[in-house]
C-alpha atoms as a PDB file:
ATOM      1  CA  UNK A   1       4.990  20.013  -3.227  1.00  0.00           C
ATOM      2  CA  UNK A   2       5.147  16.866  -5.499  1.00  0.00           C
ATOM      3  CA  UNK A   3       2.057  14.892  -5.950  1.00  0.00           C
ATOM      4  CA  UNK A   4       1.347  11.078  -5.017  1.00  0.00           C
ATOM      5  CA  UNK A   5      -0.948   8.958  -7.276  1.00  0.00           C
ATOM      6  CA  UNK A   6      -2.047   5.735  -6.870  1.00  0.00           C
ATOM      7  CA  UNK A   7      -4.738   3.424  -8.800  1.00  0.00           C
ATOM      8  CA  UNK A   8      -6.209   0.396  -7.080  1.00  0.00           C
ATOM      9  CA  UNK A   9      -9.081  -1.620  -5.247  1.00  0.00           C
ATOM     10  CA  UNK A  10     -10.870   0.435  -2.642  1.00  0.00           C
ATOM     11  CA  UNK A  11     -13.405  -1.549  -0.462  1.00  0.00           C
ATOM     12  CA  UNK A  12     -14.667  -2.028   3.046  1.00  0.00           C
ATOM     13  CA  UNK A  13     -13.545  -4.325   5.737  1.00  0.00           C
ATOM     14  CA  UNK A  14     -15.335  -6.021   8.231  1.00  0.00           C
ATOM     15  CA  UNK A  15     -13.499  -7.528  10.749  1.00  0.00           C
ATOM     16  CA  UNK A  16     -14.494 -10.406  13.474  1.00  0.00           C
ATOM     17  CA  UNK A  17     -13.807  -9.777  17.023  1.00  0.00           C
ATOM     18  CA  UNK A  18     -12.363 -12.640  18.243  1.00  0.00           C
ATOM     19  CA  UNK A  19      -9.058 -14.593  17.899  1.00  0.00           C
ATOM     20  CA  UNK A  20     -10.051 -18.198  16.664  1.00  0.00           C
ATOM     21  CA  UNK A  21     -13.489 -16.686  15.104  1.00  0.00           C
ATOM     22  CA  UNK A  22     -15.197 -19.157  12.114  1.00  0.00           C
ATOM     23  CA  UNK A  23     -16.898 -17.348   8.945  1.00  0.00           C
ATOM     24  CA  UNK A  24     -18.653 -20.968   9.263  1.00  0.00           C
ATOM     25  CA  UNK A  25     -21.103 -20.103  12.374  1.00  0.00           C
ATOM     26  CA  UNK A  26     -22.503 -16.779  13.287  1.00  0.00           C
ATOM     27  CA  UNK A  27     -20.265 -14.769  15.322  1.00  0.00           C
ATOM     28  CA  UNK A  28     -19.730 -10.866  16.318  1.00  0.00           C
ATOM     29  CA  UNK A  29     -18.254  -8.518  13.664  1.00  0.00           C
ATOM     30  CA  UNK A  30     -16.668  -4.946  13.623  1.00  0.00           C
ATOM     31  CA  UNK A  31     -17.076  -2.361  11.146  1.00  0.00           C
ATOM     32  CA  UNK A  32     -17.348  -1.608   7.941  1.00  0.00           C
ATOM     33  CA  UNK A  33     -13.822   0.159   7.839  1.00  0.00           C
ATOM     34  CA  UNK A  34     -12.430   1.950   4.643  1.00  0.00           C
ATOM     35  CA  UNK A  35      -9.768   0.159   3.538  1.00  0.00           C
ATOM     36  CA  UNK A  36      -8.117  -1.474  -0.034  1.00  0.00           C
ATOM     37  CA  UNK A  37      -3.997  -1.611   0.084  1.00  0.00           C
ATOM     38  CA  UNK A  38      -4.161   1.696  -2.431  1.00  0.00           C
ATOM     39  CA  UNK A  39      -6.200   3.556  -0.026  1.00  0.00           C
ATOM     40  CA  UNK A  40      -4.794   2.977   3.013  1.00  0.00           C
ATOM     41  CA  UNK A  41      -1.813   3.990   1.046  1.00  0.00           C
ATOM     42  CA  UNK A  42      -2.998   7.230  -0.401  1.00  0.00           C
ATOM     43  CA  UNK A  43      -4.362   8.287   2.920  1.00  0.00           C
ATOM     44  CA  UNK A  44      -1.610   8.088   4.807  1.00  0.00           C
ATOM     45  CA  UNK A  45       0.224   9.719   2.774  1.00  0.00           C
ATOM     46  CA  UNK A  46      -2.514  12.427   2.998  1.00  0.00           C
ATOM     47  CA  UNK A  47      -2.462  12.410   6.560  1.00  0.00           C
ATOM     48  CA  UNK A  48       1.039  13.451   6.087  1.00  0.00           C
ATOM     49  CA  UNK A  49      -0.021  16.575   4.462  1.00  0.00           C
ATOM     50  CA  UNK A  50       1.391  15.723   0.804  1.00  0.00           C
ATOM     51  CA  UNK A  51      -0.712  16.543  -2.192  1.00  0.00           C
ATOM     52  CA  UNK A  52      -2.212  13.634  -3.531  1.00  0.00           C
ATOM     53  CA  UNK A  53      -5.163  11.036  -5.345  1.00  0.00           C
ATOM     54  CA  UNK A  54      -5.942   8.078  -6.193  1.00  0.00           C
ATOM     55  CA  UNK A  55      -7.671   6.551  -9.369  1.00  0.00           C
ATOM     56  CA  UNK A  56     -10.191   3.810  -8.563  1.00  0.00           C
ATOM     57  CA  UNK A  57     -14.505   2.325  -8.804  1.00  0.00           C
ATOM     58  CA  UNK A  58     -16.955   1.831  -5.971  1.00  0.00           C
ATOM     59  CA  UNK A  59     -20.441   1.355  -6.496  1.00  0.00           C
ATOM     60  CA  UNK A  60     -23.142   4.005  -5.274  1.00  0.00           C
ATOM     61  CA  UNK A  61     -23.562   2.367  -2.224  1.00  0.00           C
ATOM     62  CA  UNK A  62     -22.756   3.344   1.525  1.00  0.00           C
ATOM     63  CA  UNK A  63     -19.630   1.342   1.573  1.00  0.00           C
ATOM     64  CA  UNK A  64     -18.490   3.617  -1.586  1.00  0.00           C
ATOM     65  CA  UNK A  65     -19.615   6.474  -0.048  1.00  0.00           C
ATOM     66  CA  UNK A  66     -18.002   5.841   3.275  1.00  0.00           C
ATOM     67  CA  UNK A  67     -14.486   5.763   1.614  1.00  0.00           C
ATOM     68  CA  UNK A  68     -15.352   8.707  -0.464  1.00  0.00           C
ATOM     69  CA  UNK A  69     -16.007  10.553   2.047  1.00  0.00           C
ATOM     70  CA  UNK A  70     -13.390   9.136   4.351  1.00  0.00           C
ATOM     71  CA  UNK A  71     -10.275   9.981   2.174  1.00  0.00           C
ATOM     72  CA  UNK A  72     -11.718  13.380   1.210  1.00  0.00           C
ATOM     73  CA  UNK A  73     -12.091  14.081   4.325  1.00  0.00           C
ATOM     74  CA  UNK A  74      -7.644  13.271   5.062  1.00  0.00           C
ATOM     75  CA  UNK A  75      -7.173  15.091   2.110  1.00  0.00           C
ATOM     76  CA  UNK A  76      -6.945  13.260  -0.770  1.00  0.00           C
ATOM     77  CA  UNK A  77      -8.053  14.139  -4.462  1.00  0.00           C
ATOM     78  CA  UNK A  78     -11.013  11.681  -4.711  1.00  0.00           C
ATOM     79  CA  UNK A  79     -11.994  13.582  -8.453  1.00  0.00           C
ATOM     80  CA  UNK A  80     -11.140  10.234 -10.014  1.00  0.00           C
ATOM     81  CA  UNK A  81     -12.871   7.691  -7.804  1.00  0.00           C
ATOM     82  CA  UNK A  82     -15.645   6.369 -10.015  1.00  0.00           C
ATOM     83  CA  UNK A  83     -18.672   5.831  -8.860  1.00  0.00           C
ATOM     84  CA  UNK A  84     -20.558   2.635 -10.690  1.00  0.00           C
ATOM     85  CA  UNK A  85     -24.303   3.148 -10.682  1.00  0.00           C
ATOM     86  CA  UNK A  86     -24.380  -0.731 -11.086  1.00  0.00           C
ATOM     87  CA  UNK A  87     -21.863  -2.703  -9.310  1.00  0.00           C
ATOM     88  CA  UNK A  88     -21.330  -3.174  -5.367  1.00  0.00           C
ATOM     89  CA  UNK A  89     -17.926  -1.660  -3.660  1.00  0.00           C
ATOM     90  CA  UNK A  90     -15.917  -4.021  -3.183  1.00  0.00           C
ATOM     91  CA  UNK A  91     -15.924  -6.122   0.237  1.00  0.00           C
ATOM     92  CA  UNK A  92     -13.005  -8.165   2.693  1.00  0.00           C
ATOM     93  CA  UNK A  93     -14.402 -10.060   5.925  1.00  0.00           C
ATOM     94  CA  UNK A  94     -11.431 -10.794   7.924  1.00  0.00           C
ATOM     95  CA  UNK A  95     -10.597 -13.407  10.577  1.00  0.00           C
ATOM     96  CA  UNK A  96      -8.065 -13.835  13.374  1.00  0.00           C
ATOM     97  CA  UNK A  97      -6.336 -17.240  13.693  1.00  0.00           C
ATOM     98  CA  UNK A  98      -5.141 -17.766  17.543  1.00  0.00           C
ATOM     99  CA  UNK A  99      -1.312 -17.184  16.383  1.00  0.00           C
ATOM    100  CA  UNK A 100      -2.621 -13.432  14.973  1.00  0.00           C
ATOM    101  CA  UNK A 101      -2.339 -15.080  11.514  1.00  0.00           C
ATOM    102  CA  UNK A 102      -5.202 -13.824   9.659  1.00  0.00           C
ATOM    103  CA  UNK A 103      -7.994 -14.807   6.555  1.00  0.00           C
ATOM    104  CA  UNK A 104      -9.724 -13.091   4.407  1.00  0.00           C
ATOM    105  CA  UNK A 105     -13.010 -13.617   2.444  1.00  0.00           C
ATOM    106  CA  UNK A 106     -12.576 -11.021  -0.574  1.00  0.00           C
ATOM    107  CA  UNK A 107     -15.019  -9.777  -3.274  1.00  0.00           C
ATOM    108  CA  UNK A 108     -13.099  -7.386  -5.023  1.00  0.00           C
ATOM    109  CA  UNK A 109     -12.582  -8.682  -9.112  1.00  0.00           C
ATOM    110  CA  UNK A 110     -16.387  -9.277  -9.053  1.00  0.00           C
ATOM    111  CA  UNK A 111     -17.173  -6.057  -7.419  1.00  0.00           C
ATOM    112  CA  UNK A 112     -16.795  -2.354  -8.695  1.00  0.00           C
ATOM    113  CA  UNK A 113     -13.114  -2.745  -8.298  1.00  0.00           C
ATOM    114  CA  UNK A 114     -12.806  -4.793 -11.394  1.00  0.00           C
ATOM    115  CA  UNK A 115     -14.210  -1.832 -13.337  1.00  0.00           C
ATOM    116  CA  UNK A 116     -11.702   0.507 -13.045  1.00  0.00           C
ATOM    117  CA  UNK A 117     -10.890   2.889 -16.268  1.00  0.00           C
ATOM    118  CA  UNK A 118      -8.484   5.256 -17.699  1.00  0.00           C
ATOM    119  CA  UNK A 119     -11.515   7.825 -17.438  1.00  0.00           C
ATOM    120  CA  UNK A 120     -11.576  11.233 -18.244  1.00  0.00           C
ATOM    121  CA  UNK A 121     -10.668  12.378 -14.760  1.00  0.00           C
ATOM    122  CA  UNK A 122      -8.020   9.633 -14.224  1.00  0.00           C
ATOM    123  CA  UNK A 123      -5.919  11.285 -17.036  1.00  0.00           C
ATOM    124  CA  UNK A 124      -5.984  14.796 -15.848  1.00  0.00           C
ATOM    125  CA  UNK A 125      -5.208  13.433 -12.037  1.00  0.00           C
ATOM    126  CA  UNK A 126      -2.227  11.503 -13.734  1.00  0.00           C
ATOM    127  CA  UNK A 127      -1.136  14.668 -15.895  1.00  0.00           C
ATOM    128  CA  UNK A 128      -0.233  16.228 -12.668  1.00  0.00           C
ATOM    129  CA  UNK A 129       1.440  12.978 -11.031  1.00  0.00           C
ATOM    130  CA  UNK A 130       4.810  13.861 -10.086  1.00  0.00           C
ATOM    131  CA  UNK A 131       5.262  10.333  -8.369  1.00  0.00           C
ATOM    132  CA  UNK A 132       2.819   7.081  -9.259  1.00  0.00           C
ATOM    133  CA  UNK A 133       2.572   4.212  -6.785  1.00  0.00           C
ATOM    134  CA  UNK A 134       1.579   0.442  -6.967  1.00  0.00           C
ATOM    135  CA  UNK A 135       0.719  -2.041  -5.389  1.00  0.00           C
ATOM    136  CA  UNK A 136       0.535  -5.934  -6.309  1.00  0.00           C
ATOM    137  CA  UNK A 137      -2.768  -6.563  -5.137  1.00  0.00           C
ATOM    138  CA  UNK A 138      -4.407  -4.465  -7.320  1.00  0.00           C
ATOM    139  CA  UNK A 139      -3.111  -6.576 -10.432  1.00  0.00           C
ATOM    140  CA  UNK A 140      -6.024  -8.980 -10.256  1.00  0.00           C
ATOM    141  CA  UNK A 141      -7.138  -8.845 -13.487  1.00  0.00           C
ATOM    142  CA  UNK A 142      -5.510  -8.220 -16.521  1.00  0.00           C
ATOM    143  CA  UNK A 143      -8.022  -5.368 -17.528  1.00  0.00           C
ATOM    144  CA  UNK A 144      -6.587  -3.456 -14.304  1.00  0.00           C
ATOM    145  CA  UNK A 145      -2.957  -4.238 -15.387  1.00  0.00           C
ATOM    146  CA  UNK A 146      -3.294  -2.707 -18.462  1.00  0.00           C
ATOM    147  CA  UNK A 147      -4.651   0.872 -16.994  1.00  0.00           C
ATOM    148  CA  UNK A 148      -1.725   0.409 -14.753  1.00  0.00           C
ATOM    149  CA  UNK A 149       0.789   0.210 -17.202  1.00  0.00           C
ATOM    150  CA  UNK A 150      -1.096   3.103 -19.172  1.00  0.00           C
ATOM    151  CA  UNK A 151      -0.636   5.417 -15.954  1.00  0.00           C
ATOM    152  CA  UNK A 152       2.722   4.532 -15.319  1.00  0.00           C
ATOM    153  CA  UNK A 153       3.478   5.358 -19.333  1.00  0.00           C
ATOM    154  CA  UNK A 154       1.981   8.964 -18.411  1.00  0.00           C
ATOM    155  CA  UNK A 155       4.140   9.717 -15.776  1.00  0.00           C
ATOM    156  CA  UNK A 156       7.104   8.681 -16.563  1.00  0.00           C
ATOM    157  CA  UNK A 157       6.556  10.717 -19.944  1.00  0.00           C
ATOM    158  CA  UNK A 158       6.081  13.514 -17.854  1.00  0.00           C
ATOM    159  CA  UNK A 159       9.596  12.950 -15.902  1.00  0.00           C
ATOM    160  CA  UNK A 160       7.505  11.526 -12.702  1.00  0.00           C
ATOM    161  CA  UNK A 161       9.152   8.482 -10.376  1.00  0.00           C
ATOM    162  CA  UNK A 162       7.428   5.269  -9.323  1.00  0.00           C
ATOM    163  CA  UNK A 163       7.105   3.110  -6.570  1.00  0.00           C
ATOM    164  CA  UNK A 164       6.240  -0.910  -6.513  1.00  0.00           C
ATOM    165  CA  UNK A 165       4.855  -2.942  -3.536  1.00  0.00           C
ATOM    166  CA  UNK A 166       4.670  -6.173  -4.622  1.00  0.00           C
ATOM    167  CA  UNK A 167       2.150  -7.204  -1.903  1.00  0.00           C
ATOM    168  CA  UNK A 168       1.507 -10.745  -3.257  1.00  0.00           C
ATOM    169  CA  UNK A 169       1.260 -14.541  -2.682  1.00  0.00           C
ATOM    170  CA  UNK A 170       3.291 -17.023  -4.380  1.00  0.00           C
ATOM    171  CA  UNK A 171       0.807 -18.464  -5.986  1.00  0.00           C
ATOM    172  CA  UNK A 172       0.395 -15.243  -7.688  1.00  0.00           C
ATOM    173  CA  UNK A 173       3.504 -16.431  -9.302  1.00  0.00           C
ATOM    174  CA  UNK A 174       2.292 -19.416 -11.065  1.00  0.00           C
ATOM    175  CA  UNK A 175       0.294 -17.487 -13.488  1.00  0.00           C
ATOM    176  CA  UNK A 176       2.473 -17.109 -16.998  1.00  0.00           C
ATOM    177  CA  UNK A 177       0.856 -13.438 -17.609  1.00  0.00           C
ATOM    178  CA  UNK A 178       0.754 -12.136 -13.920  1.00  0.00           C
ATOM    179  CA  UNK A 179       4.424 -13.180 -13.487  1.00  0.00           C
ATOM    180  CA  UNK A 180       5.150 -10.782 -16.261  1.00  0.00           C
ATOM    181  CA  UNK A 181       3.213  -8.302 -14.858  1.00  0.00           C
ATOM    182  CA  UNK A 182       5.134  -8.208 -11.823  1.00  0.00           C
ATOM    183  CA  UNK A 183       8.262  -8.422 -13.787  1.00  0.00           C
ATOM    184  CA  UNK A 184       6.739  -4.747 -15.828  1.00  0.00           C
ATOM    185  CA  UNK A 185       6.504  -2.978 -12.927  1.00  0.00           C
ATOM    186  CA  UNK A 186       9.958  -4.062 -10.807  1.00  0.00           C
ATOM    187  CA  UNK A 187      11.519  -2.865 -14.477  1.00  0.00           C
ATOM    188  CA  UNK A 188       9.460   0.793 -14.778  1.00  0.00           C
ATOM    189  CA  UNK A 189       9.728   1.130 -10.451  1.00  0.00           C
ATOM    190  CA  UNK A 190      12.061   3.689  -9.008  1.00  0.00           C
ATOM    191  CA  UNK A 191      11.632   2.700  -5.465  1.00  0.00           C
ATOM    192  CA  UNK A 192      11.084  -1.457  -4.655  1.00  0.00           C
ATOM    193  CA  UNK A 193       9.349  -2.256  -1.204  1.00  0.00           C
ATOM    194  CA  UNK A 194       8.872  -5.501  -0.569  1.00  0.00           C
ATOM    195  CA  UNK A 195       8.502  -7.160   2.547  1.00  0.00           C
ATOM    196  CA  UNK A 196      11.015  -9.829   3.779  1.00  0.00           C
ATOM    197  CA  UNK A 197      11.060 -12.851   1.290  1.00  0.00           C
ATOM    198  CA  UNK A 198       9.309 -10.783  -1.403  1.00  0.00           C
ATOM    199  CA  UNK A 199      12.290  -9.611  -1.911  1.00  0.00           C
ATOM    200  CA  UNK A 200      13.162 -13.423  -3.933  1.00  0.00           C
ATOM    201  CA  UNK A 201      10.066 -13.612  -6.013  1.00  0.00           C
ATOM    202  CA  UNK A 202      10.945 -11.948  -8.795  1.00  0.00           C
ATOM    203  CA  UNK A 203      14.471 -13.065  -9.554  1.00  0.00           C
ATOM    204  CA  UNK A 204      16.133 -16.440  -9.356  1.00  0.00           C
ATOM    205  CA  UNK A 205      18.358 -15.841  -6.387  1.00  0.00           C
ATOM    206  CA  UNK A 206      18.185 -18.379  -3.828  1.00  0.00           C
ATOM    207  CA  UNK A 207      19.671 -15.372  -0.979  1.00  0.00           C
ATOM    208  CA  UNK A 208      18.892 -12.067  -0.035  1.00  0.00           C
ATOM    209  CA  UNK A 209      21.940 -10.388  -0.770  1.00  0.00           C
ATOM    210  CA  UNK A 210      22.116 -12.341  -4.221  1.00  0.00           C
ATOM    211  CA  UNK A 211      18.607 -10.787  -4.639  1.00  0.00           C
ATOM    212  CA  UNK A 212      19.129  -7.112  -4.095  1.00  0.00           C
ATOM    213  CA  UNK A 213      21.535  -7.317  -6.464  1.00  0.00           C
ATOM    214  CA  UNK A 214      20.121  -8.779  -8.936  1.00  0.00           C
ATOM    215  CA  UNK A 215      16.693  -6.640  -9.192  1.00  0.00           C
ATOM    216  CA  UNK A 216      19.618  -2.934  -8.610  1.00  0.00           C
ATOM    217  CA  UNK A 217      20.926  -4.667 -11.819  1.00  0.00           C
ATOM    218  CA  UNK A 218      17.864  -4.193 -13.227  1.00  0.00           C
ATOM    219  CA  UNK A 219      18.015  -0.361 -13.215  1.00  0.00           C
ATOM    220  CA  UNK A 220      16.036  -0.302  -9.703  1.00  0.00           C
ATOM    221  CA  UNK A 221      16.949   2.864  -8.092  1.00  0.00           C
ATOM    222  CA  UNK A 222      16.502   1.257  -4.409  1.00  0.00           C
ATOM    223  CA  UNK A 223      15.062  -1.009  -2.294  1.00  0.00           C
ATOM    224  CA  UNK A 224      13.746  -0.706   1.233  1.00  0.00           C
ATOM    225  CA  UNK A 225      13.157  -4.067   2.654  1.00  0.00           C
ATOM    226  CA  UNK A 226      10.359  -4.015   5.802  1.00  0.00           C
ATOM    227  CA  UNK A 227      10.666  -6.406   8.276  1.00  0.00           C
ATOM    228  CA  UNK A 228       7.871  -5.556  10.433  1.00  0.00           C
ATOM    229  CA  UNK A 229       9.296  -6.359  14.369  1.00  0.00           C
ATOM    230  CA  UNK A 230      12.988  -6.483  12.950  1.00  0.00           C
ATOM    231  CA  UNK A 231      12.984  -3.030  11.258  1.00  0.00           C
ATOM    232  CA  UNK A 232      13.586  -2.032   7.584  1.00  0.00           C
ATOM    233  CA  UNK A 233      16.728  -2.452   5.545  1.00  0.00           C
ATOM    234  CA  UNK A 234      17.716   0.244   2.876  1.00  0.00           C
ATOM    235  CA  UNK A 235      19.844  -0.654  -0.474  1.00  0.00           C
ATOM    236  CA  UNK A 236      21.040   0.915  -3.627  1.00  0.00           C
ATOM    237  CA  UNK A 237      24.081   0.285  -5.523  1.00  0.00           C
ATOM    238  CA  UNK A 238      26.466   2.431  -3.276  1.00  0.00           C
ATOM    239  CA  UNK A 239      25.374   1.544   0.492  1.00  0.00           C
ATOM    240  CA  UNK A 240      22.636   0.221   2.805  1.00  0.00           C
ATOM    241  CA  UNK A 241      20.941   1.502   5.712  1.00  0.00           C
ATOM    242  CA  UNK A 242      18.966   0.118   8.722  1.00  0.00           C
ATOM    243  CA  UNK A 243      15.965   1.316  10.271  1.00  0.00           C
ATOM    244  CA  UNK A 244      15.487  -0.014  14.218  1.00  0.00           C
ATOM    245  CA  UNK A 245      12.111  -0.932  14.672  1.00  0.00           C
ATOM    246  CA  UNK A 246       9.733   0.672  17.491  1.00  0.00           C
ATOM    247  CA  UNK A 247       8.186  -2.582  19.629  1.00  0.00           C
ATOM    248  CA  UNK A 248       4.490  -2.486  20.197  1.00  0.00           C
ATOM    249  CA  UNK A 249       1.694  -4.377  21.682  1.00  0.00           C
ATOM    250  CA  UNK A 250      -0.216  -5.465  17.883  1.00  0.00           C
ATOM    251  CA  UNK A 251      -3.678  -5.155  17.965  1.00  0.00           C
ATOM    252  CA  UNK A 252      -4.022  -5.322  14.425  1.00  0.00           C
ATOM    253  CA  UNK A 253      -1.365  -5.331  11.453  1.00  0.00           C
ATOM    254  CA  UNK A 254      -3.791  -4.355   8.716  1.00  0.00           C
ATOM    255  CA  UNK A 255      -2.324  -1.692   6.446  1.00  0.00           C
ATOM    256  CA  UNK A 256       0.827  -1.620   8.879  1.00  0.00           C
ATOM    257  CA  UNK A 257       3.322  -1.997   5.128  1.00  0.00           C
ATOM    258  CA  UNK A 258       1.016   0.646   3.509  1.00  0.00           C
ATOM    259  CA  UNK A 259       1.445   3.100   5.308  1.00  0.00           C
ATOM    260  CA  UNK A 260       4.872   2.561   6.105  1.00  0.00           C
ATOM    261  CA  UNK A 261       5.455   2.618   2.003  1.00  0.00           C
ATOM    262  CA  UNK A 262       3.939   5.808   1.941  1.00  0.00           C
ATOM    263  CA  UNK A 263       6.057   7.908   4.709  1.00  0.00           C
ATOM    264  CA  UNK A 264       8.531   6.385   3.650  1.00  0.00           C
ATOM    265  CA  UNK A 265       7.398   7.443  -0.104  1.00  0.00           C
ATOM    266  CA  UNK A 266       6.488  11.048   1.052  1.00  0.00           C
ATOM    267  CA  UNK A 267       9.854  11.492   3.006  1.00  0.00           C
ATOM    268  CA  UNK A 268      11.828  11.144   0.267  1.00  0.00           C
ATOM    269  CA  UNK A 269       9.536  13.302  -2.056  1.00  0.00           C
ATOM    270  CA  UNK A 270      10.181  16.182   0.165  1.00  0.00           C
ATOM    271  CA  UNK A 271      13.854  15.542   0.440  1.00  0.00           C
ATOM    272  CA  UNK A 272      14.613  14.198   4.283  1.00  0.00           C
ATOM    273  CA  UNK A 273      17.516  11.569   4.050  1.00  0.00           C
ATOM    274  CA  UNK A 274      16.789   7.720   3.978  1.00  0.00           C
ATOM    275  CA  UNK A 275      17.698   7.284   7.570  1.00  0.00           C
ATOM    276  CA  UNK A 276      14.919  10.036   8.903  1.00  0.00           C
ATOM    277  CA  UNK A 277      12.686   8.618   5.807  1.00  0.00           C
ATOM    278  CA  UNK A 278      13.227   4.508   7.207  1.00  0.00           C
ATOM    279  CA  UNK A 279      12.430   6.318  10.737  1.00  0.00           C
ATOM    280  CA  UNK A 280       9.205   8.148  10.044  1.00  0.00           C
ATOM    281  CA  UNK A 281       8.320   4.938   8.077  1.00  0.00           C
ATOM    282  CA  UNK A 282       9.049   2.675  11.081  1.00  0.00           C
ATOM    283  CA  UNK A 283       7.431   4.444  13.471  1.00  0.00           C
ATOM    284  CA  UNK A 284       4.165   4.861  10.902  1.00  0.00           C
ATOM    285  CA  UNK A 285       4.258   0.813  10.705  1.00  0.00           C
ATOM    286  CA  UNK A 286       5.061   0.241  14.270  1.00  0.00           C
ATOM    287  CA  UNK A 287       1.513   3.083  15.410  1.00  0.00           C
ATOM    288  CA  UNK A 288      -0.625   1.365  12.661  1.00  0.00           C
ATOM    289  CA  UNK A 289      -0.614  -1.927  14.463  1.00  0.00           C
ATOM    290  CA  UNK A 290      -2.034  -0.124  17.663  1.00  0.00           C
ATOM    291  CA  UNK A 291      -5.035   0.354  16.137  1.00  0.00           C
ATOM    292  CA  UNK A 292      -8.385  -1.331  15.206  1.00  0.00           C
ATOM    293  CA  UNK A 293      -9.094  -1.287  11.906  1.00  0.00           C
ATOM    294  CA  UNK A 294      -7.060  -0.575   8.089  1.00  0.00           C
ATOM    295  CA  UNK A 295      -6.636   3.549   8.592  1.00  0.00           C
ATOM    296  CA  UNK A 296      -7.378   3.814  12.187  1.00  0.00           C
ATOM    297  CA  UNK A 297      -3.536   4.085  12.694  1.00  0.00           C
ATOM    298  CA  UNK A 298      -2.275   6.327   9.926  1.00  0.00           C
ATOM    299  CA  UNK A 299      -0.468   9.403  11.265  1.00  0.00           C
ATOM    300  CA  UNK A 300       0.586  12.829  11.108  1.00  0.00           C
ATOM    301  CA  UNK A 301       4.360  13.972  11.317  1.00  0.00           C
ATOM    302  CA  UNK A 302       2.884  15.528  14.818  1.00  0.00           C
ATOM    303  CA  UNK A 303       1.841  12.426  15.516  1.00  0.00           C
ATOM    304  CA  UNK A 304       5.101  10.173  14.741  1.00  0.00           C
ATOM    305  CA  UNK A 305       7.284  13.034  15.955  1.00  0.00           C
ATOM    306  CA  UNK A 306       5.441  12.099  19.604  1.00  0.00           C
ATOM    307  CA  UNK A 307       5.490   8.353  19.090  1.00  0.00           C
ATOM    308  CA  UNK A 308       8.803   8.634  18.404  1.00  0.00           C
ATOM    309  CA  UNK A 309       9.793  10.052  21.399  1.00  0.00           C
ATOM    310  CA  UNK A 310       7.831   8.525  23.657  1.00  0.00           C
ATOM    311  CA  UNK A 311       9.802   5.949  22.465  1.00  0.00           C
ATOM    312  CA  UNK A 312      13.341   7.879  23.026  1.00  0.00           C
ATOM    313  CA  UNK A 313      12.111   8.701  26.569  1.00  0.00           C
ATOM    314  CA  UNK A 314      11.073   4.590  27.227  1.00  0.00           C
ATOM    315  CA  UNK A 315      14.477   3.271  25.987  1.00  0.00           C
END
């Protein structure tokens, strides 16, 4: 079986319990929950019984050791998580807004994140990499971008395939160097996932359809737009295919395009078409937001395969 890599942030989340909660007065919080875009990744994807690791830096603290032992415990190769004898893991504090919109106090580019390496043990994890996969918010710093870049160099050398979630604000944008960062990986990624408008940032299209076109151009093998309550949309230079969504009561959409990227990601790896892939990826999105906290929701094929149809039976 091919293995999934990814390199990234790992941190904790804490989460307040109440819609319309301040961070300005004391209040009621839940957790700490493992969590970091990378890792809910890489544990889904373990929860889906594919080999794989991640490359990353937490501090030797209980917040490291909780996601150590967290994704070790789903499966995944944890041999290159560092763990910093002097820096704290890294830390999000989120917040409900009475619309569901939500915000985030981070401390990740000051934490043990921001020390992440092309180690010893990072190399030999990559070595075996059959498929790499990245995600925009773990280009905060241009230290970080650099390993990236280094990692994807090793496995495409090796013949491996990579994936890009862009997983970024505008703003983002307005930075010269992170900009072309962005515009590094779209050019290196086999499979592009943004989410709705991301699919626009990166080129100068002013539509979607101008847009997909544009970054296939590019040499982009495909693109598999999600669009949360609407579905996902699939596109290469041939055809496009749509995934129906699976509606859900959302309790929380943390990590809900995570681990959709990764079925999705570990579908294809193993060879199941792009319409069963988009519907195991669907269904992974739609169960995440069921849950209470980042990985709470990632699933088993055992798991989807009874989602799914429960689902069947209800329609």
């Amino acid at each position: 079986m091919k293995k999934i890599v990814t390199l990234g942030e790992i941190l904790v989340e804490i989460m307040a319990v109440d819609r319309g909660q301040s961070f300005r007065a004391p209040g009621t919080l839940v957790g700490p929950f493992a969590s970091g875009a990378p890792a809910i990744f890489i544990d889904q994807v373990a929860k889906l019984g594919q080999p794989c690791g991640i490359v990353s830096c937490v501090g030797d603290d209980d917040f490291g050791w909780l996601n150590i032992e967290r994704l070790r415990g789903d499966g995944v190769d944890v041999s290159a998580i560092r763990v910093h004898p002097e820096q704290v893991t890294g830390s999000a504090f989120v917040r409900y807004q009475e619309n569901g919109e939500r915000d985030f106090v981070f401390n990740i580019k000051n934490s043990a994140c921001g020390h992440i390496s092309m180690t010893e043990q990072a190399e030999k994890l990559l070595a075996g990499c059959d498929h790499f996969h990245i995600m925009g918010s773990s280009l905060f710093s241009f230290r970080i971008i650099d390993v990236i870049k280094k990692a994807i160099e090793i496995v495409k050398g090796n013949g491996g395939t990579v994936s890009f979630d862009p997983n970024i604000r505008k703003e983002m944008l307005n930075i010269p160097e992170m900009r072309a960062a962005l515009e590094f990986m779209l050019e290196y990624c086999d499979i592009f996932l943004p989410s709705g408008p991301e699919i626009s940032l990166l080129t100068e299209a002013d539509d979607e359809e101008t847009a997909i076109r544009e970054i296939l151009d590019m040499g982009v093998s495909s693109i598999v737009v999600k669009r949360g309550p609407k579905g996902s949309s699939y596109y290469d230079a041939e055809r496009s295919v749509h995934g129906r969504s699976f509606p859900v009561e959302e309790l929380d959409p943390t990590g809900a395009g995570d681990c959709f990227g990764a079925t999705y990601v570990t579908c294809r790896l193993q060879g199941r078409s792009v319409e069963e892939a988009l519907r195991y990826a669907n269904a992974s999105g739609a169960r995440t937001v069921t849950r209470k906290g980042p990985m709470e929701g990632a699933s088993s094929f055992a798991e989807l395969d009874a989602f799914i149809a429960s689902h069947e039976v209800a329609a």
